[in-house]
Every structure is written in C-alpha cells, then in structure tokens.
Protein backbone atom coordinates (compact mmCIF):
# COMPACT_ATOMS: atom_id res chain seq x y z
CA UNK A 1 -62.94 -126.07 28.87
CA UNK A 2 -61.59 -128.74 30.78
CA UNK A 3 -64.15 -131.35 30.86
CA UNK A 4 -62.88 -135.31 31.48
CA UNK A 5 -59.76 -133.70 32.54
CA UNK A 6 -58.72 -135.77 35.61
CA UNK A 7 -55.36 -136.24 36.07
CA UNK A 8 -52.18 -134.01 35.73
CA UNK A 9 -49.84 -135.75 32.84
CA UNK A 10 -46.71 -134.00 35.07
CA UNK A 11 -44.44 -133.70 31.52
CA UNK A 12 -44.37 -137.30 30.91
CA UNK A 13 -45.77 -140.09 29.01
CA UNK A 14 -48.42 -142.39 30.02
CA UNK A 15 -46.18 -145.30 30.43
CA UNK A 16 -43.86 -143.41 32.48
CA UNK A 17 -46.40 -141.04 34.47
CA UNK A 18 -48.00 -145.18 36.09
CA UNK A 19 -44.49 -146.40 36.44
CA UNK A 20 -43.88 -143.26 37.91
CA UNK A 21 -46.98 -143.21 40.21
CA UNK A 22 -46.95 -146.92 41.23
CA UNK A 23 -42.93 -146.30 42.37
CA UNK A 24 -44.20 -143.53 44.73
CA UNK A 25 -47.28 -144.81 46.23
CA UNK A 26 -44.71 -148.06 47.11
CA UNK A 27 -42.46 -145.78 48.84
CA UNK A 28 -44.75 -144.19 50.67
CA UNK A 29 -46.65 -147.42 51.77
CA UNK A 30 -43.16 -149.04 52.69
CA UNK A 31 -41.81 -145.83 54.49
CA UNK A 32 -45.01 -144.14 55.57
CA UNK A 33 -43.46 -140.85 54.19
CA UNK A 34 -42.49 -139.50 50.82
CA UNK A 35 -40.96 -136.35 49.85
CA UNK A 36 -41.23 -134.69 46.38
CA UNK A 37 -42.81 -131.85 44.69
CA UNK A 38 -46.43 -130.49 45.27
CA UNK A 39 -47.29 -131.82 42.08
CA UNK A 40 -46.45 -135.07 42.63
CA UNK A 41 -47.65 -135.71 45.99
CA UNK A 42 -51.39 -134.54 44.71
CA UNK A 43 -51.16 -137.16 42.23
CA UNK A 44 -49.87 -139.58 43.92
CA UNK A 45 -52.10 -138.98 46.95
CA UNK A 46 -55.00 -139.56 44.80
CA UNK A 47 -53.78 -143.29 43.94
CA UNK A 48 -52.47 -144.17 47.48
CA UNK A 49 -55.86 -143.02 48.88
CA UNK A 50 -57.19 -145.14 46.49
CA UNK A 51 -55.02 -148.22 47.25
CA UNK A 52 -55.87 -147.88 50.88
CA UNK A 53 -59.50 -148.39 50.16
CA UNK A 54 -58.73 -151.53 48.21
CA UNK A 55 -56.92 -152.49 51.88
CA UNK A 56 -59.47 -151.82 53.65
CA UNK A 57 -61.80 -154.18 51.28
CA UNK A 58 -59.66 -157.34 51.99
CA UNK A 59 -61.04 -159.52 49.36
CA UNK A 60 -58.59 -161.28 46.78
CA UNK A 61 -60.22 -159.18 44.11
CA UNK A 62 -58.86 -156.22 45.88
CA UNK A 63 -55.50 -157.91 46.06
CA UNK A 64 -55.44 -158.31 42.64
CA UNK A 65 -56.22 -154.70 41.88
CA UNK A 66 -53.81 -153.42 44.43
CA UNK A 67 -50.99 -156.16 42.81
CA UNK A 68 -51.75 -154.50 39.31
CA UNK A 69 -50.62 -150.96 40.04
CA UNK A 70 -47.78 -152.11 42.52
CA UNK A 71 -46.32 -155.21 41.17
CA UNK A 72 -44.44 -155.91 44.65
CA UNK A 73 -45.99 -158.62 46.94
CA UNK A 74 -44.20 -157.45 50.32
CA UNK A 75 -45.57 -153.36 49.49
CA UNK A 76 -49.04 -155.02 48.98
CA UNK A 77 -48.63 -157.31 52.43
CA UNK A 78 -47.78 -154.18 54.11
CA UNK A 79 -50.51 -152.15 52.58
CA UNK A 80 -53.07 -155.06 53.85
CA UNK A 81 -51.72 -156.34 57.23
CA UNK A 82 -50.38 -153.06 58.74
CA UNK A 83 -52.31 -149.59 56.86
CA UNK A 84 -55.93 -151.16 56.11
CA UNK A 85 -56.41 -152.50 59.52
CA UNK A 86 -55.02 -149.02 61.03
CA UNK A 87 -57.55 -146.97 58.64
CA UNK A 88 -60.32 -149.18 59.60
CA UNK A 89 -62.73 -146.83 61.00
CA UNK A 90 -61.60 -143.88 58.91
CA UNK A 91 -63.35 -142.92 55.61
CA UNK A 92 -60.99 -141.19 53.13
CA UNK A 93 -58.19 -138.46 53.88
CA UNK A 94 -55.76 -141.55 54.73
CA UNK A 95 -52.78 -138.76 53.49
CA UNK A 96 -51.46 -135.09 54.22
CA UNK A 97 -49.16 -133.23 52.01
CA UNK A 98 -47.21 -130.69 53.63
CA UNK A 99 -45.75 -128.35 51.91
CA UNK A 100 -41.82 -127.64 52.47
CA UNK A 101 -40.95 -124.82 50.19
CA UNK A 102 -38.87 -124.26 47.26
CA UNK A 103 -35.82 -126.52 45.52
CA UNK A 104 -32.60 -124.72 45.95
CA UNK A 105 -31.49 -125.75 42.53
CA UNK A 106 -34.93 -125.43 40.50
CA UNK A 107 -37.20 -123.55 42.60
CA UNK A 108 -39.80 -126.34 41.89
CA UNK A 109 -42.14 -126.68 45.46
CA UNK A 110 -41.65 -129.46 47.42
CA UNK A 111 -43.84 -131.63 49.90
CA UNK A 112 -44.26 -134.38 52.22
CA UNK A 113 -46.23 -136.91 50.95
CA UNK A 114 -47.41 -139.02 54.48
CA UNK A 115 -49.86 -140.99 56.09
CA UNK A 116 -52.23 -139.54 58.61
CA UNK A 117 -51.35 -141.14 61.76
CA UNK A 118 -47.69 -142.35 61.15
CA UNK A 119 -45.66 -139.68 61.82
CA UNK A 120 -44.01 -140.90 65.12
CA UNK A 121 -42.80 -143.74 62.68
CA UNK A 122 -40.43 -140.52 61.18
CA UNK A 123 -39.65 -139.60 64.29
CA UNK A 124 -38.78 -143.07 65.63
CA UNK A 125 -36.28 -142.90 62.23
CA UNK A 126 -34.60 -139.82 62.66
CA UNK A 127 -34.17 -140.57 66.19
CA UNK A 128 -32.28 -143.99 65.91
CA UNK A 129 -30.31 -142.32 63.13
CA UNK A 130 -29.17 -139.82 65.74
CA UNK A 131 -28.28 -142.65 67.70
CA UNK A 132 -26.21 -144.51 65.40
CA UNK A 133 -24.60 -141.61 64.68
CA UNK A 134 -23.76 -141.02 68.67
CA UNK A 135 -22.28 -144.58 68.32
CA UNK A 136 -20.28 -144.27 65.71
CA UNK A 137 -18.99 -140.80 67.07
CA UNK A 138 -18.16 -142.88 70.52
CA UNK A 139 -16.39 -146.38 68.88
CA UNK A 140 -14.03 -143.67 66.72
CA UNK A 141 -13.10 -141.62 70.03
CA UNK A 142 -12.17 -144.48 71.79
CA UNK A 143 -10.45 -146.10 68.35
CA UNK A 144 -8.34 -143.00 68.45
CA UNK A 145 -7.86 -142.57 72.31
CA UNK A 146 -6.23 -146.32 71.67
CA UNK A 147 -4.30 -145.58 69.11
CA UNK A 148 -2.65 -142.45 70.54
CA UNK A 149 -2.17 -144.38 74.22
CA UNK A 150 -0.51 -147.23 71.47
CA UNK A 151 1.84 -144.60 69.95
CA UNK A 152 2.82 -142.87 73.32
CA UNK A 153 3.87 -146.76 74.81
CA UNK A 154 5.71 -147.72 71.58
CA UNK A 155 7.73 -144.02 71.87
CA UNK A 156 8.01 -144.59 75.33
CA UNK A 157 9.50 -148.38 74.76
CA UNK A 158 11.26 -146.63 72.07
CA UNK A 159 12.93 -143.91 74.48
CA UNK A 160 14.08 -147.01 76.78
C-alpha cells in the first residue's frame, strides 16, 4: 500500500533530493524555463507551484518560507516582484511540463519544466541568440574581407 507516500525520493538522499529541488525551482524562477527529465519536472513542479503561492501571499512570513528552500535573495526578489504579481488572479497550475522525448545517451524522458504565460520570454532568448550569432557571422566576414584586401595591397606593393 502506499499510504503517506508523497513524494518521489528520485535515487537520492534527502539532503541531496532538497538541494536538488531548491537548485531547480531557482532556475526555473530565474529563467522561466527548465529542462530535465519527466521525473524531475513533476517534483519540482510541485515545490515551484508551491513557492508561487507563498509570492502571491506577500507577507514577510512568506518571505521567510520562500528564503528557506531557496537560500538566494535576488531568485526570491524575482519570485515576488515579477511571478506573484503576474499570477495574481490565477489559482494554481502556475507550470506546464512538456514532454520532449527520450535522452540519446540514456533513454531517460525528458521535459520542459515552464511557467504558464512566459514562453515568449524563450522565444525573446533564442531569438537574440540568433542575432548575436548573425553579428558575429557579419564582424568575421568583414575581418576576413580586410585581411585578404590587406594581403592583396602588401603583394601588390610587394610586386612594385
């Protein structure tokens, strides 16, 4: 029977299961998306939902909750300032998993851990990295159009 069963240990130790856990849940507050195995993101969606409602609460007391599973003042500023005041009139469901598929190397499932909501904040990402990339692509083309037009005048002063 599995009465008072309400966690999955995920093969670790207690110790390392909240240090695990309270890791995640900061990542996912500070980037608004996570990505790890189905496992994981149902745990961890449990205590991010969780910490959300504490946002949403605003008190110190809930400050001081929040501050004892993430140790990490800027994660819980972020958490109050920017994701309770967004989740305001929502009750509950604050995250999606989406599931990806399998690990080449393991086969273990993976997901996307995210929050409902943000995920034009991902796009906004992958989009300036596509830009920087662009750039970079552009400033070496024209480093190496230089450098060529350099090498053609110095064999052309050369030839003289």
């Amino acid at each position: 029977m599995r009465h008072g069963k309400d966690h999955k240990k995920l093969g670790r130790t207690a110790s390392h299961r909240k240090a695990m856990l309270s890791n995640m849940v900061a990542s996912l507050i500070e980037h608004k998306q996570i990505r790890t195995t189905v496992a994981k993101a149902k745990e961890a969606r449990r205590w991010a939902d969780r910490m959300v409602t504490f946002g949403k609460r605003g008190t110190v007391a809930a400050r001081r909750e929040v501050y004892k599973f993430i140790p990490r003042r800027d994660i819980v500023k972020i958490l109050f300032d920017e994701l309770a005041p967004h989740f305001e009139t929502r009750n509950g469901g604050y995250t999606r998993v989406i599931k990806l598929g399998r690990r080449q190397g393991d086969g273990a499932e993976l997901a996307i851990l995210e929050f409902v909501g943000f995920e034009s904040v991902q796009l906004d990402k992958q989009q300036e990295a596509l830009e920087q990339k662009e750039e970079r692509k552009r400033r070496r083309e024209e480093k190496e159009k230089a450098e060529q037009e350099e090498a053609a005048g110095q064999a052309q002063a050369a030839a003289e």
